[in-house]
N, C-alpha and C. Protein backbone atom coordinates (compact mmCIF):
# COMPACT_ATOMS: atom_id res chain seq x y z
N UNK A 1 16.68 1.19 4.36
CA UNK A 1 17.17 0.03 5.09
C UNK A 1 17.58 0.48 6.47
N UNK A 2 17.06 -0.54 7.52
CA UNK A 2 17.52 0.23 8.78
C UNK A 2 18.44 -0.97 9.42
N UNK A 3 18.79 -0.63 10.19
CA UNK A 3 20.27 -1.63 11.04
C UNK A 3 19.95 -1.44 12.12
N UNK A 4 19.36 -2.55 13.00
CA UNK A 4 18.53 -2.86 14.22
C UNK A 4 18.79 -4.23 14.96
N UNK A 5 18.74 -4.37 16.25
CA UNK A 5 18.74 -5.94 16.78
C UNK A 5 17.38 -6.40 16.43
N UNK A 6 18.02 -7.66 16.93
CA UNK A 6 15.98 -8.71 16.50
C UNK A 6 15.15 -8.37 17.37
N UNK A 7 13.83 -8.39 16.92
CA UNK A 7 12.77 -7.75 17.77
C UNK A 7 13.20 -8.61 19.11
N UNK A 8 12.44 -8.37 20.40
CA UNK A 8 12.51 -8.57 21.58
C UNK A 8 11.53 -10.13 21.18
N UNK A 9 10.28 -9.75 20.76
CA UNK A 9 9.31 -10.70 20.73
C UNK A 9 9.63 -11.95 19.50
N UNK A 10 10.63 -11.46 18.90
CA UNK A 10 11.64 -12.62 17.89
C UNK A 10 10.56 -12.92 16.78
N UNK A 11 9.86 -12.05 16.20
CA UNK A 11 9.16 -11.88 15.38
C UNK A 11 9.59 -10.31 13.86
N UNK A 12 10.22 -10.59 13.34
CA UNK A 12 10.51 -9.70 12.40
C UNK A 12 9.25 -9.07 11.48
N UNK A 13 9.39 -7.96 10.72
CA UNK A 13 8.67 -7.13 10.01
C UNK A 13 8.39 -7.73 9.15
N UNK A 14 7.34 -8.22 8.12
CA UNK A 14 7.02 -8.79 7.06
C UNK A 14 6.20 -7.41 5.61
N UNK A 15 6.10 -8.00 4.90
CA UNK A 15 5.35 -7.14 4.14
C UNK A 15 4.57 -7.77 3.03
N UNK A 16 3.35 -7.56 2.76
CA UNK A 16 2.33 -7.74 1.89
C UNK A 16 2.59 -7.12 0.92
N UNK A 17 3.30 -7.39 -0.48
CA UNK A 17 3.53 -6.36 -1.72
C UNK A 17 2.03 -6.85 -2.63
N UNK A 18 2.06 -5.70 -3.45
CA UNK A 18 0.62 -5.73 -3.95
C UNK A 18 0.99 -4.77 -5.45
N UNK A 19 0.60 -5.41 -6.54
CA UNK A 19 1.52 -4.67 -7.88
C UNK A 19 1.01 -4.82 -8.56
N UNK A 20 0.69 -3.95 -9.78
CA UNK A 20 0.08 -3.83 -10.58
C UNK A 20 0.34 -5.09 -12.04
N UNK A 21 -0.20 -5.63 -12.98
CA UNK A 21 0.15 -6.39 -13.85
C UNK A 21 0.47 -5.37 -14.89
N UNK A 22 1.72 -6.17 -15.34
CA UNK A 22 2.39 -4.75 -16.27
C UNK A 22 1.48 -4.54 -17.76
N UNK A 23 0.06 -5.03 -18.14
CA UNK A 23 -0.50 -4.72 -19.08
C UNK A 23 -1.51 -3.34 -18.41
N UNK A 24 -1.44 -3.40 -17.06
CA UNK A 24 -2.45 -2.10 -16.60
C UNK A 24 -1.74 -1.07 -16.47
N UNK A 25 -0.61 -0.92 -16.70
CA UNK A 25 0.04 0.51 -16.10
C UNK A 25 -0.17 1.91 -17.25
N UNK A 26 -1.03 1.69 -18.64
CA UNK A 26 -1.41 2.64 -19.06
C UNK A 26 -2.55 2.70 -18.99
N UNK A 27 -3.68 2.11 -17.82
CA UNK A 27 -5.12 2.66 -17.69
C UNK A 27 -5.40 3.99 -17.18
N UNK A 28 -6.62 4.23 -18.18
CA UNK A 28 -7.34 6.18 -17.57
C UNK A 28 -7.88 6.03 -16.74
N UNK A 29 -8.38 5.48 -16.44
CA UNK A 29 -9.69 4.78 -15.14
C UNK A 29 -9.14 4.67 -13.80
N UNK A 30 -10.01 4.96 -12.66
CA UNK A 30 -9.30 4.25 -11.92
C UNK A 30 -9.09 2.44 -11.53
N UNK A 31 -7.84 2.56 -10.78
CA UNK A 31 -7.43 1.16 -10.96
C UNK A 31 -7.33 0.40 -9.00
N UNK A 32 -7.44 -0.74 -8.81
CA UNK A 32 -8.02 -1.38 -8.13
C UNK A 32 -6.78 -2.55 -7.88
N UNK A 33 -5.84 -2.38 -7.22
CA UNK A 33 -4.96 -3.64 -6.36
C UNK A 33 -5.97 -4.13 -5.44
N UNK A 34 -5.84 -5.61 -5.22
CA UNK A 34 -6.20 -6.29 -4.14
C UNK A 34 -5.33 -7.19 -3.60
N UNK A 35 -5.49 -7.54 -2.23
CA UNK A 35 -4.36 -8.91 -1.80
C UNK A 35 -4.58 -8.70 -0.25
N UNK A 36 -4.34 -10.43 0.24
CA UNK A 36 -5.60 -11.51 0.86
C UNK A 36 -4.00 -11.02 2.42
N UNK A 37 -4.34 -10.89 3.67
CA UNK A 37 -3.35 -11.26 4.40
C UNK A 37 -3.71 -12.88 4.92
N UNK A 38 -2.76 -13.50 4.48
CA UNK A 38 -2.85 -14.99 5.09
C UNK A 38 -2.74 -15.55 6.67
N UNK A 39 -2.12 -14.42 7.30
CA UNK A 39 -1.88 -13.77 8.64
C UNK A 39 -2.57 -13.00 9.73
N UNK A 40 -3.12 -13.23 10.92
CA UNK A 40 -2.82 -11.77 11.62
C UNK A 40 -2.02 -11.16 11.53
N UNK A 41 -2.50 -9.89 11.43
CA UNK A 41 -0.99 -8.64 11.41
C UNK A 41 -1.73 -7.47 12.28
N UNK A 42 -0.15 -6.92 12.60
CA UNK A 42 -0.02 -5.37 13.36
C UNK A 42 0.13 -5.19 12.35
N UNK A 43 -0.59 -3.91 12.07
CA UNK A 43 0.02 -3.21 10.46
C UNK A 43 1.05 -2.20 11.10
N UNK A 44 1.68 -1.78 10.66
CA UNK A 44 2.84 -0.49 11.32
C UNK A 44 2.60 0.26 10.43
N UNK A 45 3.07 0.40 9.07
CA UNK A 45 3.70 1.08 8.14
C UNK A 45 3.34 0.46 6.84
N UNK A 46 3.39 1.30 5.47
CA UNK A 46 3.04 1.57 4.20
C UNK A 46 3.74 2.11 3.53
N UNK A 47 4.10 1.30 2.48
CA UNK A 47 5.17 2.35 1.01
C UNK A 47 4.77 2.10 -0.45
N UNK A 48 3.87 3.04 -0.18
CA UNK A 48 3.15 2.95 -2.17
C UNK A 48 4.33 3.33 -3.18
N UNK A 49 4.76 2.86 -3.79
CA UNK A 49 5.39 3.19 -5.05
C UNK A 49 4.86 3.35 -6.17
N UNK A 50 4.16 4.51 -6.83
CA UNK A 50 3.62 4.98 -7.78
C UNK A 50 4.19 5.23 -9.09
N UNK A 51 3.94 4.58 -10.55
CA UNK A 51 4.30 4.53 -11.50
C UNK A 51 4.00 5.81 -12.12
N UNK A 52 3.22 6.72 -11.73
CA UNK A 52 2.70 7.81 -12.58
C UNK A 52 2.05 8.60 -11.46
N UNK A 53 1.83 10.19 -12.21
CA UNK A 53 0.79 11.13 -11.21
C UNK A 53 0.04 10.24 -10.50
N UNK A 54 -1.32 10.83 -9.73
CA UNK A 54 -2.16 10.10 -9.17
C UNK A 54 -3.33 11.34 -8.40
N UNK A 55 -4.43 11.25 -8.61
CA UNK A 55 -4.84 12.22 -8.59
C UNK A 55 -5.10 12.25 -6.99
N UNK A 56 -5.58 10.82 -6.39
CA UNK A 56 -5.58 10.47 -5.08
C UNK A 56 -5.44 9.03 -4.95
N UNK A 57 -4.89 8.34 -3.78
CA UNK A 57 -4.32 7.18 -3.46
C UNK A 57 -5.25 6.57 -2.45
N UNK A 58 -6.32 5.48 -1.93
CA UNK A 58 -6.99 5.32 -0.74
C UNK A 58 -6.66 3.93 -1.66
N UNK A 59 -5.73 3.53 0.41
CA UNK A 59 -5.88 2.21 0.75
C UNK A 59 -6.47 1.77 2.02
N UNK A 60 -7.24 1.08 2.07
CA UNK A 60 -8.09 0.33 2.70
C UNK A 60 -7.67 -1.12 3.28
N UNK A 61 -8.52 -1.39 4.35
CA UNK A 61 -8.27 -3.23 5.42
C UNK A 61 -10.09 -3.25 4.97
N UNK A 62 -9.94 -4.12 4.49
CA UNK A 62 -11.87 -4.82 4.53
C UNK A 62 -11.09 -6.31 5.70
N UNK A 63 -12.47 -6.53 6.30
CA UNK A 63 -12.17 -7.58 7.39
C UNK A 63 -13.19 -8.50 6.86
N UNK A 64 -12.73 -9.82 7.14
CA UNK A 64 -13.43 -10.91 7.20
C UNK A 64 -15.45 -10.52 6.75
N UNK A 65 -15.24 -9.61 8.20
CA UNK A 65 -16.89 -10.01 8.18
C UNK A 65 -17.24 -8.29 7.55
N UNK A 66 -16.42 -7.89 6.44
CA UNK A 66 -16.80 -7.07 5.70
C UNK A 66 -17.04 -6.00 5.88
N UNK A 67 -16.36 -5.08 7.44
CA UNK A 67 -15.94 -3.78 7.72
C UNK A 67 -14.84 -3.29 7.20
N UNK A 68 -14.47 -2.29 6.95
CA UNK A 68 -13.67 -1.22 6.00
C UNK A 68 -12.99 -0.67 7.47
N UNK A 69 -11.26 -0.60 7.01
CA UNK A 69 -10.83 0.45 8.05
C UNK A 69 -9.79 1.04 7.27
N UNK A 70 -9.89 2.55 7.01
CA UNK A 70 -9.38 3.57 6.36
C UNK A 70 -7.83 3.23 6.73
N UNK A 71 -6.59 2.70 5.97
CA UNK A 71 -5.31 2.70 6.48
C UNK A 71 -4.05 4.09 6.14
N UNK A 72 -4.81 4.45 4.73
CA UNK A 72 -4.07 5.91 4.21
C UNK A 72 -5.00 6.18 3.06
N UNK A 73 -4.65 7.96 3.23
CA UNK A 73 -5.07 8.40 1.82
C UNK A 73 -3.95 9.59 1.97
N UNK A 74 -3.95 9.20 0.23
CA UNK A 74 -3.20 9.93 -0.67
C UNK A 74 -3.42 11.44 -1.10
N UNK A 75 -2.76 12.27 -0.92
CA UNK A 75 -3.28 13.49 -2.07
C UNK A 75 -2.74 13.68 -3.29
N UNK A 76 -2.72 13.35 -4.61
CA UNK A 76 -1.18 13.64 -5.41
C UNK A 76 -0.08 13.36 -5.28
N UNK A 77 0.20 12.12 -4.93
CA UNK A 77 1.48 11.31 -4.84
C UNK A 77 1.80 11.23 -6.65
N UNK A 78 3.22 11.22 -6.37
CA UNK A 78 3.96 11.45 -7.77
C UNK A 78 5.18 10.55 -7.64
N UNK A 79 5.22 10.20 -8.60
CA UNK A 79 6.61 8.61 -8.41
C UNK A 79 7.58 9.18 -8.29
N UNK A 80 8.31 10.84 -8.48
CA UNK A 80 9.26 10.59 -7.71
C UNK A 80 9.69 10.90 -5.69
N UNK A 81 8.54 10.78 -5.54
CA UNK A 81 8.67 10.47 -4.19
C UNK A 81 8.18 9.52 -3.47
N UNK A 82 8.88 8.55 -3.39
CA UNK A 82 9.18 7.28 -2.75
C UNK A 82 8.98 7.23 -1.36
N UNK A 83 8.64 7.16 -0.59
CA UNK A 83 8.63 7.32 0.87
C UNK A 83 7.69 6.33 1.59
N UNK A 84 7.71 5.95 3.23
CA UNK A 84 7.12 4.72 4.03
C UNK A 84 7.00 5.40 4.73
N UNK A 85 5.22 5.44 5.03
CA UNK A 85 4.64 6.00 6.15
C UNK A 85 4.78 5.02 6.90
N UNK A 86 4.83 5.69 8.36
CA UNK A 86 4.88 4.48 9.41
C UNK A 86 2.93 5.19 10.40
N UNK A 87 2.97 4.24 10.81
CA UNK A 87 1.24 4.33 11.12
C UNK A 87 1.58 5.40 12.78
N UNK A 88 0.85 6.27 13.47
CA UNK A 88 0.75 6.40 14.50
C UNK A 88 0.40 5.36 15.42
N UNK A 89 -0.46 5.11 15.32
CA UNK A 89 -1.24 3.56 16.13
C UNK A 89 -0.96 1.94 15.36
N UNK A 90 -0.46 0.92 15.23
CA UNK A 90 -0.65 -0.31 14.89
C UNK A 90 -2.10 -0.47 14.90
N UNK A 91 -2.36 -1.03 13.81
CA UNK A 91 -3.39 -1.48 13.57
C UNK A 91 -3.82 -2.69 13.35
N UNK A 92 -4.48 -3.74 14.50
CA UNK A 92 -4.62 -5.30 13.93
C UNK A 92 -5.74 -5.26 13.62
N UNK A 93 -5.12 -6.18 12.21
CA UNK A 93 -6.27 -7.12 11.66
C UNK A 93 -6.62 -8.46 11.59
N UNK A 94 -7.43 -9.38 11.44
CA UNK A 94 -7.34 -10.71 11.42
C UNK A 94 -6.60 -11.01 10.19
N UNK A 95 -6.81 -12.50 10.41
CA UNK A 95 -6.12 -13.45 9.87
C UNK A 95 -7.45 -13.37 8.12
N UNK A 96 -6.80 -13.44 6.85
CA UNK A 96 -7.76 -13.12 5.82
C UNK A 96 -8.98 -12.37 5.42
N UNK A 97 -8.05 -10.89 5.73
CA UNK A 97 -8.51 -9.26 5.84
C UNK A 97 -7.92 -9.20 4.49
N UNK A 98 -8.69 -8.51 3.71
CA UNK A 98 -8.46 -7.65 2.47
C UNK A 98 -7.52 -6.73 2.93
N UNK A 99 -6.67 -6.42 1.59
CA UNK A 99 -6.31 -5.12 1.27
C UNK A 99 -6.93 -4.52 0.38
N UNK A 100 -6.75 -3.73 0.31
CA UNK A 100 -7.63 -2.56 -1.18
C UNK A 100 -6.79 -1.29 -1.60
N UNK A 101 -6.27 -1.19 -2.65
CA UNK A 101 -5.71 0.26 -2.97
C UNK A 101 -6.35 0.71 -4.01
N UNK A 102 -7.29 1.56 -4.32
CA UNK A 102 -7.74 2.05 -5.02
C UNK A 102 -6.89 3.84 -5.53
N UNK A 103 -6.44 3.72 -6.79
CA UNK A 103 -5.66 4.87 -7.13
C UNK A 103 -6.58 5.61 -8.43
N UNK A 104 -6.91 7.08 -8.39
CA UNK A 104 -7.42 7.87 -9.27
C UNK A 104 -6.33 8.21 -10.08
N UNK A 105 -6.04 8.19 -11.54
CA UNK A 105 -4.80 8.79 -12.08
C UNK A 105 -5.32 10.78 -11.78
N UNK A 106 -4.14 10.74 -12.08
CA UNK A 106 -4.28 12.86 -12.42
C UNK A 106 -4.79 12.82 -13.48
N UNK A 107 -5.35 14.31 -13.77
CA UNK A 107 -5.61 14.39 -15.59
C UNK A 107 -4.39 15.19 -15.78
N UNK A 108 -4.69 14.60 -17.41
CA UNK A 108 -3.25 14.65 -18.33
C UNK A 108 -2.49 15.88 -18.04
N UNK A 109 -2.86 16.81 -17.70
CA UNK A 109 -2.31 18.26 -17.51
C UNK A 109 -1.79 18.55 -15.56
N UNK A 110 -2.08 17.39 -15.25
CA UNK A 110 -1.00 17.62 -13.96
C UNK A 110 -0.01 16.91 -13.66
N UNK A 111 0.18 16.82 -15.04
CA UNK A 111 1.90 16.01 -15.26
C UNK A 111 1.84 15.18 -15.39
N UNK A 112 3.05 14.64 -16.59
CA UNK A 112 3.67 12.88 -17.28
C UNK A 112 4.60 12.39 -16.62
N UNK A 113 5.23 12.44 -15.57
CA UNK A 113 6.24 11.85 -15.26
C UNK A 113 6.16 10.65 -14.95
N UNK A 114 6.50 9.57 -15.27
CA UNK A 114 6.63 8.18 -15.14
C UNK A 114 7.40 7.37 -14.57
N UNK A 115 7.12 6.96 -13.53
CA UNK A 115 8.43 5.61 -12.95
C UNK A 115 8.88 4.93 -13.66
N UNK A 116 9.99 4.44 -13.78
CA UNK A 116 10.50 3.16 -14.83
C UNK A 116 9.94 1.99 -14.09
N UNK A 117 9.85 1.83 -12.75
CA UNK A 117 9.75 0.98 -11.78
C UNK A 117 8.04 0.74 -12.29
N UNK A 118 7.57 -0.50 -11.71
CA UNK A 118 6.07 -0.79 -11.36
C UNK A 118 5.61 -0.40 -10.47
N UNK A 119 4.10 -0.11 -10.50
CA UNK A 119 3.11 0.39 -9.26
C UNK A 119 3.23 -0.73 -8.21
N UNK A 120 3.49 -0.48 -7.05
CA UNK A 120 3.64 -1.57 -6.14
C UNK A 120 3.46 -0.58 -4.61
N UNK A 121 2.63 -1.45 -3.68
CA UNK A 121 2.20 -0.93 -2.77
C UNK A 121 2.58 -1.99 -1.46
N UNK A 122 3.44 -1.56 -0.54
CA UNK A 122 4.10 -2.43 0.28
C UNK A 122 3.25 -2.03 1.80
N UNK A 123 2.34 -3.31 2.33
CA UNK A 123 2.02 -2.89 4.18
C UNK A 123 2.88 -3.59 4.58
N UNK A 124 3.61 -3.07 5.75
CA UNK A 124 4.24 -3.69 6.58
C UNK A 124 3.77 -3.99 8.09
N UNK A 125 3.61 -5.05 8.55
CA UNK A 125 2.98 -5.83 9.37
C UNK A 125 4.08 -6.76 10.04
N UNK A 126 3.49 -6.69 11.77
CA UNK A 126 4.17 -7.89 12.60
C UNK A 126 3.69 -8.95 12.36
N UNK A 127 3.50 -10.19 12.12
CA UNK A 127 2.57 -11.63 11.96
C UNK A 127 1.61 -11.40 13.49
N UNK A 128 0.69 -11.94 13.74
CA UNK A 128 0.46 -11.82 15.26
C UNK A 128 0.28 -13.58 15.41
């Protein structure tokens, strides 16, 4: 949580959460979040919250007219580290741009540790 005045441009931070349905959180396979921005957005920043190992994390912007723009990848993110990348560059996208998080689990032997929490993947975006 940060303690800040209101933006200059009087537009606050929003965020796109994106979460797993709690019957998928014991799939072997990899698994596939999606979710629609109803908005233009500056993307700024990203906070995956991972329920389990992960062998690798790639989230993705698909656009309208069906270009891909790489937003993060993961190496072995592990639920107990929680953390919000913030982007070097803002990145806009239009108005009903995909998201995509595609997550590989680990195999069984690079650890059980489990979030109590749900898989949930937060972009944070200005509206434009």
């Amino acid at each position: 949580l940060y303690f800040t005045d209101a933006p200059l441009g009087g537009r606050a931070l929003e965020a796109l959460s994106l979460r797993a349905p709690d019957a998928a959180t014991d799939a072997a396979g990899p698994r596939t979040l999606i979710g629609v921005l109803n908005t233009a957005a500056r993307v700024v920043g990203i906070r995956p919250g991972v329920d389990q190992p992960y062998a690798r994390v790639e989230i993705d912007a698909v656009l309208p007219a069906g270009r891909r723009v790489q937003l993060l990848r993961l190496r072995a993110p592990q639920p107990q580290y929680y953390r919000r990348y913030w982007l070097v560059e803002p990145i806009e996208l239009p108005k009903n741009s995909k998201v995509e998080v595609t997550l590989t689990p680990a195999s069984h032997d690079e650890g059980s540790v489990r979030k109590p929490s749900p898989l949930q993947v937060d972009l944070e975006f200005v509206p434009q």
